[in-house]
Protein backbone atom coordinates (compact mmCIF):
# COMPACT_ATOMS: atom_id res chain seq x y z
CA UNK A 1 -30.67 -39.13 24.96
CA UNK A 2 -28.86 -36.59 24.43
CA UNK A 3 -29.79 -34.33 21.16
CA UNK A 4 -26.45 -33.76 18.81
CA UNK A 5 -25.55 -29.96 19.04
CA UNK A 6 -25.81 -28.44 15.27
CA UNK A 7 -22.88 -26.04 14.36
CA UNK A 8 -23.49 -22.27 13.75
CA UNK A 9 -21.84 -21.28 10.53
CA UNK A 10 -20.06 -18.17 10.76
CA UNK A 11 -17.58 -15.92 8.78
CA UNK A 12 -15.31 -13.69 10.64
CA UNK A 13 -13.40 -11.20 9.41
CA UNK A 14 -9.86 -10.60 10.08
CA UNK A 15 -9.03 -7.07 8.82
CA UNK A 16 -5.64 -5.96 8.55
CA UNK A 17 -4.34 -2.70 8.18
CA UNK A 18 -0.65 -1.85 6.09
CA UNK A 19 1.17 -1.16 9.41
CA UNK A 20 0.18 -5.09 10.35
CA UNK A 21 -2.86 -3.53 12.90
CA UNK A 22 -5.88 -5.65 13.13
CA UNK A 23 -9.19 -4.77 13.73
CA UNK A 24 -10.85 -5.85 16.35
CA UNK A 25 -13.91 -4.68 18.08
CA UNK A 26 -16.69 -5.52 21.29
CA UNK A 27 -19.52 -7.87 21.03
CA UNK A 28 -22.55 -5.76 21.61
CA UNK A 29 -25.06 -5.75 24.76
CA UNK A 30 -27.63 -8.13 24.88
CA UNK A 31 -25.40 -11.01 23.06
CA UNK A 32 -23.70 -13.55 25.06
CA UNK A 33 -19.61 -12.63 26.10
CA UNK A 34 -21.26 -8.35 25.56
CA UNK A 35 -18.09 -6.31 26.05
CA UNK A 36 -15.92 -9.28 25.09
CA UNK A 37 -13.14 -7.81 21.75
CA UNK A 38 -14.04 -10.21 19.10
CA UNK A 39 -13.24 -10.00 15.17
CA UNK A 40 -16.21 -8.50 13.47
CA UNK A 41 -18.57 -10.89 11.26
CA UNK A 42 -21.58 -12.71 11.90
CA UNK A 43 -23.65 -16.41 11.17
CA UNK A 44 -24.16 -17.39 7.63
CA UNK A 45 -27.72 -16.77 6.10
CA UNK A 46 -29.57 -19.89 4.29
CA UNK A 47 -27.67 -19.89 0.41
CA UNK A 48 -25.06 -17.24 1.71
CA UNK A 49 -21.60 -18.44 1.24
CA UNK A 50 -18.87 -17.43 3.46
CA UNK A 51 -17.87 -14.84 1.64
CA UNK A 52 -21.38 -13.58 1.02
CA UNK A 53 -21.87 -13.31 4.59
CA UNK A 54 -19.01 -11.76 5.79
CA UNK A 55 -19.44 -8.50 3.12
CA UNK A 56 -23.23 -8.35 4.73
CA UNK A 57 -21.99 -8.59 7.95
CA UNK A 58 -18.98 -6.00 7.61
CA UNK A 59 -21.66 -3.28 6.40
CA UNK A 60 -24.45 -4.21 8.80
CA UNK A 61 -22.20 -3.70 11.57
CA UNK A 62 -19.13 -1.68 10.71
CA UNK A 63 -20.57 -0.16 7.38
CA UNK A 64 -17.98 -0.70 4.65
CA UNK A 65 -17.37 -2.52 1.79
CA UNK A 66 -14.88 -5.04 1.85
CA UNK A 67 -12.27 -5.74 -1.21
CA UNK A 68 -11.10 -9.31 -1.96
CA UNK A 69 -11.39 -11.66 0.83
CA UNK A 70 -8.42 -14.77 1.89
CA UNK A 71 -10.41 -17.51 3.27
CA UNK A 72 -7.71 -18.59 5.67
CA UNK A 73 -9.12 -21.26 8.79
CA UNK A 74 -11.68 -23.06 10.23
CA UNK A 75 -11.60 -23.66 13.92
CA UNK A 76 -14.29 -24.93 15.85
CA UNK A 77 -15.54 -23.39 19.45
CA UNK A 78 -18.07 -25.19 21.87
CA UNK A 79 -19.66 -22.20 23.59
CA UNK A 80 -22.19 -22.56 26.09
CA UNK A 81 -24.91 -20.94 24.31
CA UNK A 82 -23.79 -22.24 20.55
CA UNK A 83 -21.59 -24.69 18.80
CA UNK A 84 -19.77 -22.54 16.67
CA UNK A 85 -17.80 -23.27 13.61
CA UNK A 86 -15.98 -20.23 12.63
CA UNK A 87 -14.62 -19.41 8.36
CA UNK A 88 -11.82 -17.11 9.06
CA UNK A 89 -11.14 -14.40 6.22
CA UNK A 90 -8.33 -12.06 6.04
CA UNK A 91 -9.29 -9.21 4.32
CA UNK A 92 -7.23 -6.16 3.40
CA UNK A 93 -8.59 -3.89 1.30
CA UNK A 94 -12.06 -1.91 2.24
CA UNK A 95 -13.95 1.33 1.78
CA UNK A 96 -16.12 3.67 3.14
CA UNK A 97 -15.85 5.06 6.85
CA UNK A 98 -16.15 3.07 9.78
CA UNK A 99 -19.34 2.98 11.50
CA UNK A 100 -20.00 1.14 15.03
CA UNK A 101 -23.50 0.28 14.16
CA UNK A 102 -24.72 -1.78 17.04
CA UNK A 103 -22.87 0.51 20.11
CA UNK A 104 -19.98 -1.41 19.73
CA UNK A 105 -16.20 -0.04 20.64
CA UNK A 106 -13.47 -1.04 17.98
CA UNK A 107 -9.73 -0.51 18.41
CA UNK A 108 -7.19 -1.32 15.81
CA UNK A 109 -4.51 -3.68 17.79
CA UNK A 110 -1.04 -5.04 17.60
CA UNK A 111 0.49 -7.09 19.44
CA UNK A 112 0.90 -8.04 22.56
CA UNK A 113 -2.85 -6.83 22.50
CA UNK A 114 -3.97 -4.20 24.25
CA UNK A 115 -7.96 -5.00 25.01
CA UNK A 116 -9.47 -7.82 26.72
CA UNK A 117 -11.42 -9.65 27.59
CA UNK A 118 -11.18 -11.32 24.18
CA UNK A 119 -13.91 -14.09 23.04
CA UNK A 120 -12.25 -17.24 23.83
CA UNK A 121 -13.04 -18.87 20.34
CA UNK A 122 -10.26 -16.24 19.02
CA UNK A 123 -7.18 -16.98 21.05
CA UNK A 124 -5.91 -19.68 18.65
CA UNK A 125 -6.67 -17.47 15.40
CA UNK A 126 -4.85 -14.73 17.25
CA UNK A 127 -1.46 -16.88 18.17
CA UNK A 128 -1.59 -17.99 14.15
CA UNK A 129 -1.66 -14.67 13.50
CA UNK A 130 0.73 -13.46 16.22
CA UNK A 131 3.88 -16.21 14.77
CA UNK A 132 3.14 -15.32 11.22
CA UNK A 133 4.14 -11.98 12.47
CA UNK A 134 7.18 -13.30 13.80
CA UNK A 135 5.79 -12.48 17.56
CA UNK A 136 6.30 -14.61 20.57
């Protein structure tokens, strides 16, 4: 029998800069896909909403403080290691410095992009983004 795979909640922040950059940065070692460019966020704690998460997230790992937040998508991605169902939030206003808290390497991108590998659960958040740009 085989067991029904239970969905990891998780926000993800898509953070976009005035000149239409987006953030993006690498997962860190020791996770599945390490080194793989990913948009920063993280699973949802018991209670948290999506929105709680994602502001706990973007200080534990980047260390700002994030303004308003767009819920945007849902997608779903069947990883190897986790079932994931991903709350994407565009966010565009945030403060403090930028801090890569768990080693991590973070580039601000357009597009075409310039970094990869990227985590395959991204690719269809990134074309969405890419033709509301007006790209390809």
């Amino acid at each position: 029998m085989t067991q029904e795979r239970k969905h990891t909640e998780v926000a993800v922040g898509i953070l976009l800069r005035g000149d239409g950059a987006l953030l993006l940065s690498t997962r860190p070692a020791g996770k599945p896909y390490a080194g793989y460019w990913e948009f920063p966020g993280g699973k949802l704690e018991a209670g948290e909403s999506v929105e709680q998460a994602l502001r706990r997230e973007l200080i534990e790992e980047l260390g700002i403080t994030i303004g308003p937040v767009q819920a945007w998508k849902v997608t779903e991605h069947d990883y190897p290691h986790a079932l994931v169902r991903l709350h994407w939030c565009k966010v565009r206003q945030w403060q403090g410095e930028f801090e890569m808290r768990e080693g991590q390497a973070m580039s601000w991108q357009h597009f075409p992009l310039q970094v990869s590998p990227v985590l395959p659960g991204a690719y269809p958040v990134l074309e969405w983004l890419e033709q509301e740009r007006g790209g390809g």
